[in-house]
N, C-alpha and C. Protein backbone atom coordinates (compact mmCIF):
# COMPACT_ATOMS: atom_id res chain seq x y z
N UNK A 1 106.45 103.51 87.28
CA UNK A 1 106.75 104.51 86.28
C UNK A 1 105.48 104.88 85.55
N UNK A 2 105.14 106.29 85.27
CA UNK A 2 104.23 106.31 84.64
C UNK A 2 104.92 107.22 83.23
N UNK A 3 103.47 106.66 82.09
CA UNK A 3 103.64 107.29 80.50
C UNK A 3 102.62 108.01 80.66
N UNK A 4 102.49 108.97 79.28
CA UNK A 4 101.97 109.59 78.54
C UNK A 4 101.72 108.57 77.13
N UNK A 5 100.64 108.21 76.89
CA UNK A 5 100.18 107.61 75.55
C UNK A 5 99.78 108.54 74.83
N UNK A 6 99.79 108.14 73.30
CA UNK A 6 98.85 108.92 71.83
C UNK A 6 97.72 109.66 72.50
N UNK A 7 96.90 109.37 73.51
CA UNK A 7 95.80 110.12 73.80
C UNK A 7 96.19 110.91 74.98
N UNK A 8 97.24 111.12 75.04
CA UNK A 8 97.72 112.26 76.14
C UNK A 8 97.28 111.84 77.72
N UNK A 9 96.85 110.32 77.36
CA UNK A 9 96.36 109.98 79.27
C UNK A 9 97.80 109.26 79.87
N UNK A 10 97.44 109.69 81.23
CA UNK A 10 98.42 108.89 82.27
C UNK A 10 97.95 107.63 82.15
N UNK A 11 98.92 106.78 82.13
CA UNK A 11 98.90 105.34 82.37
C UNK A 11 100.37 104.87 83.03
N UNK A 12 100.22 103.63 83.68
CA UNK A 12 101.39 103.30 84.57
C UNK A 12 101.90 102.46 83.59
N UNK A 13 103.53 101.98 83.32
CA UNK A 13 103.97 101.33 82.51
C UNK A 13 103.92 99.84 82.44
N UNK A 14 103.80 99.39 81.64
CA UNK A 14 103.09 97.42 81.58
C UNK A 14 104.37 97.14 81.50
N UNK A 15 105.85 98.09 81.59
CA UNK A 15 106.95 97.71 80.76
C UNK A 15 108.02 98.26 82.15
N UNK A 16 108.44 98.02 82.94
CA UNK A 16 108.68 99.09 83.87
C UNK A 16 110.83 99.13 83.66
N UNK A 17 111.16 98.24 83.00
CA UNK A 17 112.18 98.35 82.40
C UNK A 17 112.63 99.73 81.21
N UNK A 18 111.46 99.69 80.74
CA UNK A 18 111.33 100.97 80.24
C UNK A 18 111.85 102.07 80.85
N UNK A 19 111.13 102.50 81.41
CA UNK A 19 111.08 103.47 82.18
C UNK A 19 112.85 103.78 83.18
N UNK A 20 113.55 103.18 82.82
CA UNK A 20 114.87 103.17 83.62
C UNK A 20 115.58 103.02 82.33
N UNK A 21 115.21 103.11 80.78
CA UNK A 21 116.00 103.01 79.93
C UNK A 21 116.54 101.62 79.93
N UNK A 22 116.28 100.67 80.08
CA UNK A 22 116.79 99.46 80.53
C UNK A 22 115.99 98.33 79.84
N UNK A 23 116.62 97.29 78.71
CA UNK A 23 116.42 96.32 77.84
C UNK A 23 114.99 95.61 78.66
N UNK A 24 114.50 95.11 77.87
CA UNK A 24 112.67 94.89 78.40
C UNK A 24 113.89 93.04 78.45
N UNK A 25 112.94 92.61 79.74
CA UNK A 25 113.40 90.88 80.11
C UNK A 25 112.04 90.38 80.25
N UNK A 26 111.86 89.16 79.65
CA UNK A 26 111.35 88.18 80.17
C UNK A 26 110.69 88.14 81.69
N UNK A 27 109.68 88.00 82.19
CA UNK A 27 109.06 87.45 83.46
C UNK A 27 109.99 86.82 84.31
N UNK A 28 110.96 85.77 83.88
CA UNK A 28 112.09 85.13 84.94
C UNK A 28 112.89 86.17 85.09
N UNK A 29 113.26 87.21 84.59
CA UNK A 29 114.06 88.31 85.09
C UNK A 29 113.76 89.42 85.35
N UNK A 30 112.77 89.43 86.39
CA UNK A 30 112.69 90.71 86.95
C UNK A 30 112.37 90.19 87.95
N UNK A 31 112.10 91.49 89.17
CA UNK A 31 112.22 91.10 90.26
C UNK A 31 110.84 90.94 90.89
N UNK A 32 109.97 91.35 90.39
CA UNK A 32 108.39 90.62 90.48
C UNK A 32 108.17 89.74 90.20
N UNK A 33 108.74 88.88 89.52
CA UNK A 33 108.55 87.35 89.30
C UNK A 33 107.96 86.95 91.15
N UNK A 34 108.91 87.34 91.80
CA UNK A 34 108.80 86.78 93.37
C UNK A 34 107.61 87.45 94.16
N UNK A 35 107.37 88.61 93.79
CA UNK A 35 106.12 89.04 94.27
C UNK A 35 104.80 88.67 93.61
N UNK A 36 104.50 88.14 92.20
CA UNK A 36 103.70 87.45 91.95
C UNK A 36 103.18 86.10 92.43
N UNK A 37 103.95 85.30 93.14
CA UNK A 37 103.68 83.95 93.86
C UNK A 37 102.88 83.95 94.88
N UNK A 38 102.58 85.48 95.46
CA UNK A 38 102.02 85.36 96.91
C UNK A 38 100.91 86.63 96.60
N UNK A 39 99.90 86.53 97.25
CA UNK A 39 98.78 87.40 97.65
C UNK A 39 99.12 88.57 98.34
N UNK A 40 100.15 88.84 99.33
CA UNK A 40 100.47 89.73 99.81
C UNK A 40 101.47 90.57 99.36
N UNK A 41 102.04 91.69 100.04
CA UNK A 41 103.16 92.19 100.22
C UNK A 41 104.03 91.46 100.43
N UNK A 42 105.35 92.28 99.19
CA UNK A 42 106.86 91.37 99.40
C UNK A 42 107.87 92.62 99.62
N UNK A 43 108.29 92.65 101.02
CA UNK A 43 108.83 93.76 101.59
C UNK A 43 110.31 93.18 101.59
N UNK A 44 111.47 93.94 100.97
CA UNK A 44 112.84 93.76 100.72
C UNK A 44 113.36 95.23 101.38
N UNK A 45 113.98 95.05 102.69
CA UNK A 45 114.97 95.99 103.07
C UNK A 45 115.73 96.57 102.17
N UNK A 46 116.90 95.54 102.09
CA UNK A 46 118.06 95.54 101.62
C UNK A 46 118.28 94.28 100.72
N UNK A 47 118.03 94.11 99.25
CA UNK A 47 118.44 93.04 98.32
C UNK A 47 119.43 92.44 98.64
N UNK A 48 121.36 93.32 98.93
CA UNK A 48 122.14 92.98 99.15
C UNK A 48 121.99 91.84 99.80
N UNK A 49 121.20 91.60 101.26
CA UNK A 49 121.47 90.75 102.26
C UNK A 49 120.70 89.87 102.00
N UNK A 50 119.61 89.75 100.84
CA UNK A 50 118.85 88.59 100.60
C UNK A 50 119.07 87.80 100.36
N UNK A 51 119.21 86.62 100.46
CA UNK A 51 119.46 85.36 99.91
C UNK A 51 119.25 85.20 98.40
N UNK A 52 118.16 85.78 97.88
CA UNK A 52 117.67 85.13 96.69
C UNK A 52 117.86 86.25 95.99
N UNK A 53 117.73 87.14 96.53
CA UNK A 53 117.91 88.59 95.19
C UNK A 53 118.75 89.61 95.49
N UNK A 54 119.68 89.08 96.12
CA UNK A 54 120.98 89.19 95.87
C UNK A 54 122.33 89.21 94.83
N UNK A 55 121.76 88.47 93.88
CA UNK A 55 122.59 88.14 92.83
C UNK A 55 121.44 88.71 91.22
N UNK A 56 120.81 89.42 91.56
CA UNK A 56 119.79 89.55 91.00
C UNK A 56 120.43 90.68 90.23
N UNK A 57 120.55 90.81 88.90
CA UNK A 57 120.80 91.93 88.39
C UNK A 57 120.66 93.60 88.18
N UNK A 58 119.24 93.86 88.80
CA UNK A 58 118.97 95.07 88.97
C UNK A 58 119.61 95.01 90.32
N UNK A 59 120.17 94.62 91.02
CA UNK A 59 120.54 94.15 92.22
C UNK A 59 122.55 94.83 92.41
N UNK A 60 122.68 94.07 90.98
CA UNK A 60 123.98 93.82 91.24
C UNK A 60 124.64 94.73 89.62
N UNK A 61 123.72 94.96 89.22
CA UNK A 61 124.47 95.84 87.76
C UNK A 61 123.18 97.09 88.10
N UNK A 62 123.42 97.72 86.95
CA UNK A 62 122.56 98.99 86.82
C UNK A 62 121.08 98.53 86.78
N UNK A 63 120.33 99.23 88.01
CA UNK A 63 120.49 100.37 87.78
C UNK A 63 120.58 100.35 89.96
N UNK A 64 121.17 99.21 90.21
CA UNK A 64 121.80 99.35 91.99
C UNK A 64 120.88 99.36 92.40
N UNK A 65 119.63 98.61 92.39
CA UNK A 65 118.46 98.99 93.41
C UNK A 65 118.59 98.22 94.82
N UNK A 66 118.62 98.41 95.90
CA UNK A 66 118.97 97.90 97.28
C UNK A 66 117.67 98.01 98.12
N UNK A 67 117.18 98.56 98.10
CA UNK A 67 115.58 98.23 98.61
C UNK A 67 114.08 97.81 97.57
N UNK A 68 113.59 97.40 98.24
CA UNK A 68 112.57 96.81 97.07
C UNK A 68 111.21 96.22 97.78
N UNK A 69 110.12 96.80 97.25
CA UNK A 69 108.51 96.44 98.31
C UNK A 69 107.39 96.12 97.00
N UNK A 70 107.37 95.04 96.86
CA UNK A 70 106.00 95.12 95.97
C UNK A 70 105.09 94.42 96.33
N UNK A 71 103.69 95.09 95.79
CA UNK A 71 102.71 94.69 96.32
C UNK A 71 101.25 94.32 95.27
N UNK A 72 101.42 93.16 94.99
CA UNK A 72 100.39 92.67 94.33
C UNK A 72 98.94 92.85 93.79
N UNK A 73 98.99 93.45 92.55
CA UNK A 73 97.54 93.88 92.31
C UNK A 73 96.63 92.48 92.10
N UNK A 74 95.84 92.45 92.82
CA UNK A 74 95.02 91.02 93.23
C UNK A 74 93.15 91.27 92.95
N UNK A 75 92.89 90.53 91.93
CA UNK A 75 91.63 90.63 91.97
C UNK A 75 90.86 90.79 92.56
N UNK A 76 89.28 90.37 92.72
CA UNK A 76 88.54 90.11 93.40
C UNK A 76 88.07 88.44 93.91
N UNK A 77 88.28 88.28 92.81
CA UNK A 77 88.58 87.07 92.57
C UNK A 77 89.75 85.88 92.78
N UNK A 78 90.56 86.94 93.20
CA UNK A 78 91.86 86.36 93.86
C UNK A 78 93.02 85.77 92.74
N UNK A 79 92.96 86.90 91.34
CA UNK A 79 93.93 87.24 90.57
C UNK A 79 95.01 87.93 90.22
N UNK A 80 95.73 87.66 90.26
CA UNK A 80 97.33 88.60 90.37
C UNK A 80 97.58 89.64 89.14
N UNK A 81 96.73 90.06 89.07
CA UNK A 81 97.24 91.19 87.86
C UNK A 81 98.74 91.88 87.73
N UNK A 82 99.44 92.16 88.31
CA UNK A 82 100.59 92.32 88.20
C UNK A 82 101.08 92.75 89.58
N UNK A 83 102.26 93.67 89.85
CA UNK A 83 102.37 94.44 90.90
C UNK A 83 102.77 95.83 90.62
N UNK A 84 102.31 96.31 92.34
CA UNK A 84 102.95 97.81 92.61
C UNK A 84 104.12 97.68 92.99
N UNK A 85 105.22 98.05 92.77
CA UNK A 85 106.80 98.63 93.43
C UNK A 85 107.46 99.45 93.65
N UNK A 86 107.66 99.61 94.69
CA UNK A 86 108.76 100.84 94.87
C UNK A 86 109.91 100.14 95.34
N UNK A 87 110.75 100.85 94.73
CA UNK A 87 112.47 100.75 95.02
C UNK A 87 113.21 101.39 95.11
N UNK A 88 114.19 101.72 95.86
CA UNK A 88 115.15 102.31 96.31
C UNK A 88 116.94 102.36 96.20
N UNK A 89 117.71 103.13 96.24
CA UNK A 89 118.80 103.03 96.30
C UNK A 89 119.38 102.41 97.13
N UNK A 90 118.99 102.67 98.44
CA UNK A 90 119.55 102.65 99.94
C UNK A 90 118.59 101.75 100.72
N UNK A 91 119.24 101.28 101.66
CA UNK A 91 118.40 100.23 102.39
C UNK A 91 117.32 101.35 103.08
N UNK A 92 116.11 100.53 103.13
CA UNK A 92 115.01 101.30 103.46
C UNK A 92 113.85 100.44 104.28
N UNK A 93 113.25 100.38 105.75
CA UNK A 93 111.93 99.87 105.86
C UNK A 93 111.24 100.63 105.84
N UNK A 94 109.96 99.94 105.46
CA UNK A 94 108.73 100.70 105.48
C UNK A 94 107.79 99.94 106.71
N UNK A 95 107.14 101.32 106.95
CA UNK A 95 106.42 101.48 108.36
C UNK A 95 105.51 100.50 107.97
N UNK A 96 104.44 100.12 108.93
CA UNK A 96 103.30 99.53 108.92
C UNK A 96 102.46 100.57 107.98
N UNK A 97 101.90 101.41 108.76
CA UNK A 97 101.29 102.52 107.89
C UNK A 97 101.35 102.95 106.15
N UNK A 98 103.12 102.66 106.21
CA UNK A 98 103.13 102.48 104.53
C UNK A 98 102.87 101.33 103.77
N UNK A 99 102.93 100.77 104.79
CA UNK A 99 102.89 99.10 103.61
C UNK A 99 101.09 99.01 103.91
N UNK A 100 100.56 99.60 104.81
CA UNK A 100 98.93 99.52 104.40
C UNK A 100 98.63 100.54 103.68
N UNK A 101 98.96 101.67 103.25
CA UNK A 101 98.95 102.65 102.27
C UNK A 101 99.21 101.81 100.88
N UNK A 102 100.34 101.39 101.02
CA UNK A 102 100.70 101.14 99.34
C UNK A 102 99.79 99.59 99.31
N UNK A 103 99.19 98.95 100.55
CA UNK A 103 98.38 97.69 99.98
C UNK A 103 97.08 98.21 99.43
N UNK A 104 96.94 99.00 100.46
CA UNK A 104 95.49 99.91 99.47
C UNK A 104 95.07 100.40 98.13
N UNK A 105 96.53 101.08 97.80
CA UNK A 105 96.99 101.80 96.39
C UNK A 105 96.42 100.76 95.14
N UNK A 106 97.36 99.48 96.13
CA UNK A 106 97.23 98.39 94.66
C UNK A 106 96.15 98.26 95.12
N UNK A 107 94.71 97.74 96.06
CA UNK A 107 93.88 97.13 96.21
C UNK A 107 93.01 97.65 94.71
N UNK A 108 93.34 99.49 94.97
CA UNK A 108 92.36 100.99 94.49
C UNK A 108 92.81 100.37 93.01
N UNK A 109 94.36 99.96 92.50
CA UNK A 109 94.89 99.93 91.09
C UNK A 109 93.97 98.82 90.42
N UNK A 110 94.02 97.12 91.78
CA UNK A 110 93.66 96.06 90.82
C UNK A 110 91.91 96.56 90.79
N UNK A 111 90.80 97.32 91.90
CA UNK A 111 90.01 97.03 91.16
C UNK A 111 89.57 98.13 90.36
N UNK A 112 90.51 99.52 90.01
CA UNK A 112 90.20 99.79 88.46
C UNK A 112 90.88 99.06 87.32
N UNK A 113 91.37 98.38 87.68
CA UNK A 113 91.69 97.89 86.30
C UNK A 113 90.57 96.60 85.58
N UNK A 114 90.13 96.25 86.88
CA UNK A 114 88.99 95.14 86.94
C UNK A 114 87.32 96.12 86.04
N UNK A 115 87.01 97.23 86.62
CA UNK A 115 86.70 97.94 86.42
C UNK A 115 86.35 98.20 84.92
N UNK A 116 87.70 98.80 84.32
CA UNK A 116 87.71 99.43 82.94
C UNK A 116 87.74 97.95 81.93
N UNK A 117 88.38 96.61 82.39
CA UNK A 117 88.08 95.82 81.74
C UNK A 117 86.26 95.51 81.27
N UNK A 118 85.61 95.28 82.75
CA UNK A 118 84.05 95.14 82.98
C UNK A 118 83.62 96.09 81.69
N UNK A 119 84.19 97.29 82.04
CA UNK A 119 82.99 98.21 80.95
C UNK A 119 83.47 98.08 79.26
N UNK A 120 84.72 97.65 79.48
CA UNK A 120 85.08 97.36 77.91
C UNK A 120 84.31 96.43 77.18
N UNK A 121 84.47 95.08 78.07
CA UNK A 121 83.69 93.97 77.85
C UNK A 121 81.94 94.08 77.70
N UNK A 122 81.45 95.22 78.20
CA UNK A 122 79.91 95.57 78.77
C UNK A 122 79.67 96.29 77.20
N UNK A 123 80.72 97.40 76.71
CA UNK A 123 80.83 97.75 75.94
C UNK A 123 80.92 97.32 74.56
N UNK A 124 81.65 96.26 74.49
CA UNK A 124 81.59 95.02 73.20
C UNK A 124 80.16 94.36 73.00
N UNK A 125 79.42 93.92 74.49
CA UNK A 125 78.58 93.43 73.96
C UNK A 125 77.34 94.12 73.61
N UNK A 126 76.89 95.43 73.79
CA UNK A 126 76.23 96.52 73.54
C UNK A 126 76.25 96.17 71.69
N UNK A 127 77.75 96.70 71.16
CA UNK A 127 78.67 96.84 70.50
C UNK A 127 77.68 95.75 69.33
N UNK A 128 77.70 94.45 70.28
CA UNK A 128 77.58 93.29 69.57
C UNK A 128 75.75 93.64 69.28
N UNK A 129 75.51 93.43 70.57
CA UNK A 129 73.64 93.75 69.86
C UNK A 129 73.05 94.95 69.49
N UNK A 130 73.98 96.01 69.12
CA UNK A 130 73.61 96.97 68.15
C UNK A 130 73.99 96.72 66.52
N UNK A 131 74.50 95.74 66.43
CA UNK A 131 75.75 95.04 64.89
C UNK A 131 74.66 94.78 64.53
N UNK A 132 73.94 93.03 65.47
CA UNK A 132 72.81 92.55 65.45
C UNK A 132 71.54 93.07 65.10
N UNK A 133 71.22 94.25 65.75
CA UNK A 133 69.98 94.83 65.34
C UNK A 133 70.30 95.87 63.83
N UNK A 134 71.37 96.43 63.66
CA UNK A 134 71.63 96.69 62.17
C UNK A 134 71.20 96.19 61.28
N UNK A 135 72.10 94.54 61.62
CA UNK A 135 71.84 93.43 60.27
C UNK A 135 70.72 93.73 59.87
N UNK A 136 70.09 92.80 61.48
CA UNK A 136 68.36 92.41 60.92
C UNK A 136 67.44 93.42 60.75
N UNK A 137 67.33 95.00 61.12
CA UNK A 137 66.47 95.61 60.35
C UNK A 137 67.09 96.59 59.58
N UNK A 138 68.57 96.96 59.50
CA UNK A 138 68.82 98.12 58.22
C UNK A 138 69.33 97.14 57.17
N UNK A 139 69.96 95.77 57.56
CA UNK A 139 70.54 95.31 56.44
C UNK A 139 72.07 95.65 56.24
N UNK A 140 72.63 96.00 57.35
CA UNK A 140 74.14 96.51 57.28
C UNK A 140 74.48 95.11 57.40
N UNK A 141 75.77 94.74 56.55
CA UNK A 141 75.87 93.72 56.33
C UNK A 141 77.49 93.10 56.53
N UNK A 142 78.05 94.65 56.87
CA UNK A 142 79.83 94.63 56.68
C UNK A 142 80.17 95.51 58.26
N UNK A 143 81.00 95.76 58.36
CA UNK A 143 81.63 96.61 59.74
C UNK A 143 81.96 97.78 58.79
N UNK A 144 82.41 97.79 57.95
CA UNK A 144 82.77 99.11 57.25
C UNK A 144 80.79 100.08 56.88
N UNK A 145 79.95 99.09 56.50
CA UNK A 145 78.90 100.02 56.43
C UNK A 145 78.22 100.09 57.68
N UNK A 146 78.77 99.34 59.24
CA UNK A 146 78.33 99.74 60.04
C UNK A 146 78.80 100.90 60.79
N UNK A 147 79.98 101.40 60.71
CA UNK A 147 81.29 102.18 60.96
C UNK A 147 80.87 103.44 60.55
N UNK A 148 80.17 103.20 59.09
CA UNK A 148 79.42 104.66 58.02
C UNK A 148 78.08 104.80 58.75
N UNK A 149 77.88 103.98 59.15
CA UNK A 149 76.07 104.51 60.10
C UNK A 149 76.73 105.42 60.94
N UNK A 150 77.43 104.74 62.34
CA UNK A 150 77.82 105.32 63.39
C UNK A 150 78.34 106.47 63.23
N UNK A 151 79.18 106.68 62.20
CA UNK A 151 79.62 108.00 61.86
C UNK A 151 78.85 108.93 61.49
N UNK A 152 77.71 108.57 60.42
CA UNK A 152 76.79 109.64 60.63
C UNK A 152 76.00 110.15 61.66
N UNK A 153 75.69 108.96 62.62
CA UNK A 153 75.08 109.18 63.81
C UNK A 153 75.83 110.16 64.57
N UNK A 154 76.80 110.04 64.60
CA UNK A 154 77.95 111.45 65.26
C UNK A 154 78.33 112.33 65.04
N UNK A 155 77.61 112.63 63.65
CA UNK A 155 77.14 113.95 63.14
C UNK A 155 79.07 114.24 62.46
N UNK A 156 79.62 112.81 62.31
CA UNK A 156 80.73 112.96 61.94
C UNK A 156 80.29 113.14 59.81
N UNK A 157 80.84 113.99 59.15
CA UNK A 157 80.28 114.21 57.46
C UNK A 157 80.82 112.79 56.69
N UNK A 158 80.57 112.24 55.81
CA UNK A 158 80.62 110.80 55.04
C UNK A 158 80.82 111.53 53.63
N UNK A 159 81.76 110.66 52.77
CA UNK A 159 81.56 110.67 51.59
C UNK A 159 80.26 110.12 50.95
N UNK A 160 80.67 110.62 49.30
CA UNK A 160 79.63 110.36 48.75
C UNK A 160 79.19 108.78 48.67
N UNK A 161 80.30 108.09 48.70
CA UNK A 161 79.89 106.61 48.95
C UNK A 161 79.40 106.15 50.10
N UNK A 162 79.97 106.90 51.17
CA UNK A 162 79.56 106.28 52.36
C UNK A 162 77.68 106.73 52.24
N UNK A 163 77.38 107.81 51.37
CA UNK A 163 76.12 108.12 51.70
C UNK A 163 75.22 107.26 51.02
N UNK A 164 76.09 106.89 49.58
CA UNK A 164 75.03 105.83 48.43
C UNK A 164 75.01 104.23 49.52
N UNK A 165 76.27 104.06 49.80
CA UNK A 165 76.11 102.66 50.24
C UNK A 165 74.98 102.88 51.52
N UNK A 166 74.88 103.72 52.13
CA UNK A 166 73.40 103.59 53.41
C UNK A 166 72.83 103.23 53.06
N UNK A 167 72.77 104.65 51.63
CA UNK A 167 71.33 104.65 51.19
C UNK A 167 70.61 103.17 50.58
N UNK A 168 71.72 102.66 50.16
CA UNK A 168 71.04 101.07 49.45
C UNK A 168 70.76 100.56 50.55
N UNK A 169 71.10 100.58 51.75
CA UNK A 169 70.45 99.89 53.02
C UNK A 169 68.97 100.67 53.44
N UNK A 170 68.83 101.81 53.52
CA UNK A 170 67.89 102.15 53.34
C UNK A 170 67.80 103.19 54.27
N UNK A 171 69.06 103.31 55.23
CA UNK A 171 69.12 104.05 56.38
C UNK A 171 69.14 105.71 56.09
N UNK A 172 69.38 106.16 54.84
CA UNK A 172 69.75 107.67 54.38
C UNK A 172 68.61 107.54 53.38
């Protein structure tokens, strides 16, 4: 399922209960619990005839799902970030061709997500030794008068305090 967030970007749902209008459960109740245990693809025809997820509630109450394929977003490192799924009404296999399509999909999902973490983290520590070089030569001493630098730097306008407090640093 995908959202729309506050910043108007696509993102896929962390919540996928959501997305079916359907009460958010716990990790033991959903049906990725079982596709998280393994590295690969977990290809479900038909739930009905499964042994184990069979009695499974998306299974057996609303919202009837009878086919079911997920496929593990897996690090590089050989971390399970969550999974891809598709599901179905009706009993359904999927070809070879699709199940290497959708292993790809997730391969493409887990390593942007690996990705945007890296630069977040790359980004903090930038973050961190620009704080650092503040301190020690403007004397910024708070996050709020470092917040009032950056903002001027972005040609974003400051109050009159934000301009006196620089200025006692020495930066205005």
């Amino acid at each position: 399922c995908g959202l729309i967030d506050e910043t108007r970007q696509y993102f896929l749902s962390q919540n996928f209960p959501d997305c079916l209008n359907l009460p958010e459960v716990g990790r033991q109740g959903t049906l990725c619990q079982f596709a998280l245990l393994q590295p690969g693809p977990l290809v479900v025809p038909d739930m009905q005839a499964h042994a184990v997820l069979k009695n499974h509630p998306l299974v057996t109450g609303e919202p009837f799902f009878v086919s079911w394929a997920a496929f593990p977003l897996v690090t590089v490192d050989g971390h399970i970030l969550g999974t891809l799924c598709a599901v179905d009404y009706v009993p359904r296999s999927l070809t070879a061709d699709q199940v290497e399509l959708m292993r790809r999909v997730a391969a493409e999902l887990a390593y942007s997500i690996e990705v945007q973490v890296e630069h977040r983290e790359e980004a903090a520590r930038r973050m961190g030794r620009v704080m650092a070089e503040l301190s020690d030569q403007a004397g910024l001493r708070t996050l709020e008068d470092a917040a009032r630098f950056l903002r001027l730097c972005e040609g974003v306008p400051g109050s009159a305090e934000d301009y006196a407090r620089l200025q006692a640093t020495g930066l205005v």
